[in-house]
C-alpha atoms as a PDB file:
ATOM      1  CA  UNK A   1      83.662  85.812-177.312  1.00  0.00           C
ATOM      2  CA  UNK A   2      83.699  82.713-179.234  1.00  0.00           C
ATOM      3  CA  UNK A   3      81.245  83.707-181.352  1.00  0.00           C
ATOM      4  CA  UNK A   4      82.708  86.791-182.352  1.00  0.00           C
ATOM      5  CA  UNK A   5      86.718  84.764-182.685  1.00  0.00           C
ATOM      6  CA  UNK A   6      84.328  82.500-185.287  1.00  0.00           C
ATOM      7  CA  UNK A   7      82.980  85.534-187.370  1.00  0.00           C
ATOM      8  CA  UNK A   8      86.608  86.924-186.959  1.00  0.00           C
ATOM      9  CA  UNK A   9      88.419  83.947-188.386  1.00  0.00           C
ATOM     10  CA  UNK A  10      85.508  83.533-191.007  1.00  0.00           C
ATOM     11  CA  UNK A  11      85.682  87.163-191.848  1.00  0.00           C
ATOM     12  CA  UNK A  12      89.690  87.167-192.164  1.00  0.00           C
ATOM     13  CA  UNK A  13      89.302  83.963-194.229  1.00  0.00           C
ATOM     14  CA  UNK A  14      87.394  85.301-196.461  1.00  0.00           C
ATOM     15  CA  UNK A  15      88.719  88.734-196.859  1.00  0.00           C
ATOM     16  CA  UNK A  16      91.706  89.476-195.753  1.00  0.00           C
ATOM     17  CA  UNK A  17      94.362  89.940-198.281  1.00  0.00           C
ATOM     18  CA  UNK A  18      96.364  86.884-198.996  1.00  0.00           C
ATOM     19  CA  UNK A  19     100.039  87.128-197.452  1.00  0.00           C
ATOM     20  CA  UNK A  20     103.302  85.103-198.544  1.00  0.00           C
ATOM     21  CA  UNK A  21     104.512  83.464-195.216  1.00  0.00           C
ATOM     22  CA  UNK A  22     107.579  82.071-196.924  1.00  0.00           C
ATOM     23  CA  UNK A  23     110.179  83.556-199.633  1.00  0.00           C
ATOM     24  CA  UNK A  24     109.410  79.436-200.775  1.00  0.00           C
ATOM     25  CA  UNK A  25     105.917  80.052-202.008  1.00  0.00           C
ATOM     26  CA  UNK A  26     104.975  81.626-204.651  1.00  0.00           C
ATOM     27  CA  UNK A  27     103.466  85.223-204.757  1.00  0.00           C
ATOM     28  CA  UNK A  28      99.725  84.815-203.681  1.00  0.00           C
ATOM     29  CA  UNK A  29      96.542  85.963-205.679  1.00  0.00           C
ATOM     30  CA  UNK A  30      94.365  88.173-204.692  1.00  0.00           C
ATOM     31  CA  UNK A  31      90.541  87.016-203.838  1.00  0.00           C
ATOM     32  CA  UNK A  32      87.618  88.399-205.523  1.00  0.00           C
ATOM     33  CA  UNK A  33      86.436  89.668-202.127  1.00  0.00           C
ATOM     34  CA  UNK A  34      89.553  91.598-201.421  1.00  0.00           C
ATOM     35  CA  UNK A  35      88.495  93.728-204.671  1.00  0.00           C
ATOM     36  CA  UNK A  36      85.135  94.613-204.179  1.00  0.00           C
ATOM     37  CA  UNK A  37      85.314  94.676-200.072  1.00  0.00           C
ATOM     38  CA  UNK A  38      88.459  96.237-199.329  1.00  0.00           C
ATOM     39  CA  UNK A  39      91.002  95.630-196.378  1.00  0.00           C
ATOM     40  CA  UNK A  40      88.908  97.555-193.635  1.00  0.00           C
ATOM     41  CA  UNK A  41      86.514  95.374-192.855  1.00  0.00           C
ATOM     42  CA  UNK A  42      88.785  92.067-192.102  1.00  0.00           C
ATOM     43  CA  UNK A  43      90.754  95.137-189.715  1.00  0.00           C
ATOM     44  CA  UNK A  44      87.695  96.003-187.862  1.00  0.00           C
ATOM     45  CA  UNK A  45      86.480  92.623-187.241  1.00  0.00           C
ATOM     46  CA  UNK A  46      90.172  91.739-185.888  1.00  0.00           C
ATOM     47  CA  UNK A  47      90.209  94.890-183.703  1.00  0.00           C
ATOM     48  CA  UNK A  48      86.920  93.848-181.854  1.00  0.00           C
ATOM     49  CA  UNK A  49      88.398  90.331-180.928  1.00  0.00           C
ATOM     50  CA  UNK A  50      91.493  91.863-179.610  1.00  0.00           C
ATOM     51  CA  UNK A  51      89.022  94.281-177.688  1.00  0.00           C
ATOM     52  CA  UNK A  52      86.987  91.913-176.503  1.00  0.00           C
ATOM     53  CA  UNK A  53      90.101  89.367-175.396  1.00  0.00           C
ATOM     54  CA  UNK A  54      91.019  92.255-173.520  1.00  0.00           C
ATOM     55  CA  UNK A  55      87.829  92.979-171.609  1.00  0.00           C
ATOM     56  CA  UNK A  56      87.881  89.026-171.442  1.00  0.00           C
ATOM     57  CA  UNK A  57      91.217  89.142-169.694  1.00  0.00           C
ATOM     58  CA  UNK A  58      89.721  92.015-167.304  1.00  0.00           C
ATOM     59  CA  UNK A  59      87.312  89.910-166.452  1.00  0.00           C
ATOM     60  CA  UNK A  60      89.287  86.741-165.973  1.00  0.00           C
ATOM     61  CA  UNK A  61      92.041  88.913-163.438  1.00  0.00           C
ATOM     62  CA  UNK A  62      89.067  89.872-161.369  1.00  0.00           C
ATOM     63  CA  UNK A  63      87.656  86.917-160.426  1.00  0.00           C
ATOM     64  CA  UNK A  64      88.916  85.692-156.955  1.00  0.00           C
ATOM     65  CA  UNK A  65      92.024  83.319-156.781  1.00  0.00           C
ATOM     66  CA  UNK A  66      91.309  80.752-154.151  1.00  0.00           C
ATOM     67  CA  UNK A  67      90.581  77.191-153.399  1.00  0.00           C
ATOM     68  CA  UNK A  68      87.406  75.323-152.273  1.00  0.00           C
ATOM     69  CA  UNK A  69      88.420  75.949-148.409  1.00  0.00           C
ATOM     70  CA  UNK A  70      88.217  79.805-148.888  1.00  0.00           C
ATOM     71  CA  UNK A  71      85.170  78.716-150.908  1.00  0.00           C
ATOM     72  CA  UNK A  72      83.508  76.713-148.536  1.00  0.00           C
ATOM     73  CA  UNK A  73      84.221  79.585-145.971  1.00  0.00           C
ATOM     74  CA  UNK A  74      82.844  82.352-147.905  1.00  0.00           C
ATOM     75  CA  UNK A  75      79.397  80.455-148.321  1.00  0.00           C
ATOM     76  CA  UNK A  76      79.473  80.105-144.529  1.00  0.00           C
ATOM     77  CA  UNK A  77      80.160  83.615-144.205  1.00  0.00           C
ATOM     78  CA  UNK A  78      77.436  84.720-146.242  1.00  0.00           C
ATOM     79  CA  UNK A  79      74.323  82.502-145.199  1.00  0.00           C
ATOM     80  CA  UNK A  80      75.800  83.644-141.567  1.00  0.00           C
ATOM     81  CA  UNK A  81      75.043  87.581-143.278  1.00  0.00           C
ATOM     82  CA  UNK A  82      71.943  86.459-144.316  1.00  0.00           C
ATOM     83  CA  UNK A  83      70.514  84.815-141.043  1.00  0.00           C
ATOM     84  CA  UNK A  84      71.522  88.162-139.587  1.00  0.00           C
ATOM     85  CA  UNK A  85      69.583  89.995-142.032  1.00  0.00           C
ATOM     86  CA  UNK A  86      66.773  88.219-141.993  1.00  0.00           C
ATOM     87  CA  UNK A  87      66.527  88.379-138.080  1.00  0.00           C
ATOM     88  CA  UNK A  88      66.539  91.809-138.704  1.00  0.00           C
ATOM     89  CA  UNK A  89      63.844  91.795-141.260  1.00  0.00           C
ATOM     90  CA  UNK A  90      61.803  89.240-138.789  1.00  0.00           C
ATOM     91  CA  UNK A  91      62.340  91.907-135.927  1.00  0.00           C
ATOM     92  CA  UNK A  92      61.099  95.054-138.319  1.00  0.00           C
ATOM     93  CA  UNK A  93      58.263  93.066-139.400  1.00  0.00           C
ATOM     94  CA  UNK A  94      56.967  92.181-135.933  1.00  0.00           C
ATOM     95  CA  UNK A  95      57.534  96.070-135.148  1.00  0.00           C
ATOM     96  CA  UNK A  96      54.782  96.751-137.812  1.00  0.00           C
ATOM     97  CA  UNK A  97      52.812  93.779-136.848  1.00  0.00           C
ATOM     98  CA  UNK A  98      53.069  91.927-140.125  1.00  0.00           C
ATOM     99  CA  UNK A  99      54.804  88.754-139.123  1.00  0.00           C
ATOM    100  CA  UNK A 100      51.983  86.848-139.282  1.00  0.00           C
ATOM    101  CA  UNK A 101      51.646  87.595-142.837  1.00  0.00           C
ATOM    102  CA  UNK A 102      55.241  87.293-143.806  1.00  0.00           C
ATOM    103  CA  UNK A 103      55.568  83.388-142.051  1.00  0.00           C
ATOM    104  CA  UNK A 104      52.259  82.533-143.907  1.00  0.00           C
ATOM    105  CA  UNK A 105      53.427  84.244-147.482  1.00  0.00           C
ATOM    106  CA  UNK A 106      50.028  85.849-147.556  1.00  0.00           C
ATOM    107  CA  UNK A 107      50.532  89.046-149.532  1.00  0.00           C
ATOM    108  CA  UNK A 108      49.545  92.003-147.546  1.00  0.00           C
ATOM    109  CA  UNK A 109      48.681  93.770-150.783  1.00  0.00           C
ATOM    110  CA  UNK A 110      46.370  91.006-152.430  1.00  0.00           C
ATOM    111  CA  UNK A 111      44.522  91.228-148.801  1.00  0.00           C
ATOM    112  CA  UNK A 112      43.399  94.485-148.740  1.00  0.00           C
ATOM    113  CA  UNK A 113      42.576  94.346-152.149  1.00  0.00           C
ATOM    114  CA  UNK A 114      40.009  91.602-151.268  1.00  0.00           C
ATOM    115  CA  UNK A 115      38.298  93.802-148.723  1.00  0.00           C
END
């Protein structure tokens, strides 16, 4: 998102026709670019920053609100998940009679290739 906010701002800089903020300053000229590009590329650049600060935004809303304790408590509750699951996996293996393999990390398939 930065990147494309530089290129943005570098393409408006450069492009973008050149607007009188105040009734105090004089009329501005136009810039060599503005004749020869036109106005629709500084438009399209600025539409995909505003699209992509709103998928940024989208993003940002969706990511969890809470502090380290609910943190700290998730992690728990996870590596408590995956203890489970690999009980399980421990338990399927032995059912196949593999878990000699899987505690040594010899691979099965490398194995019988060698025979």
């Amino acid at each position: 998102m930065a990147l494309l906010a530089m290129n943005t701002f570098g393409t408006l800089q450069r492009d973008a026709p050149a607007v009188r903020l105040s009734p105090n300053y004089p009329e501005p000229t136009a810039n060599a670019s503005e004749e020869t590009i036109g106005a629709e590329y500084p438009k399209t650049m600025s539409a995909a920053l505003v699209e992509a600060a709103k998928k940024f935004d989208v993003l940002v809303t969706a990511l969890p609100l809470s502090g380290e304790e609910a943190q700290l408590k998730r992690i728990a509750e996870l590596q408590e998940e995956n203890k489970a699951v690999g009980l399980e996996l421990e338990k399927q293996l032995e059912a196949a009679g593999m878990l000699f393999f899987y505690h040594t990390g010899v691979d099965i398939l490398h194995l019988l290739v060698c025979l």
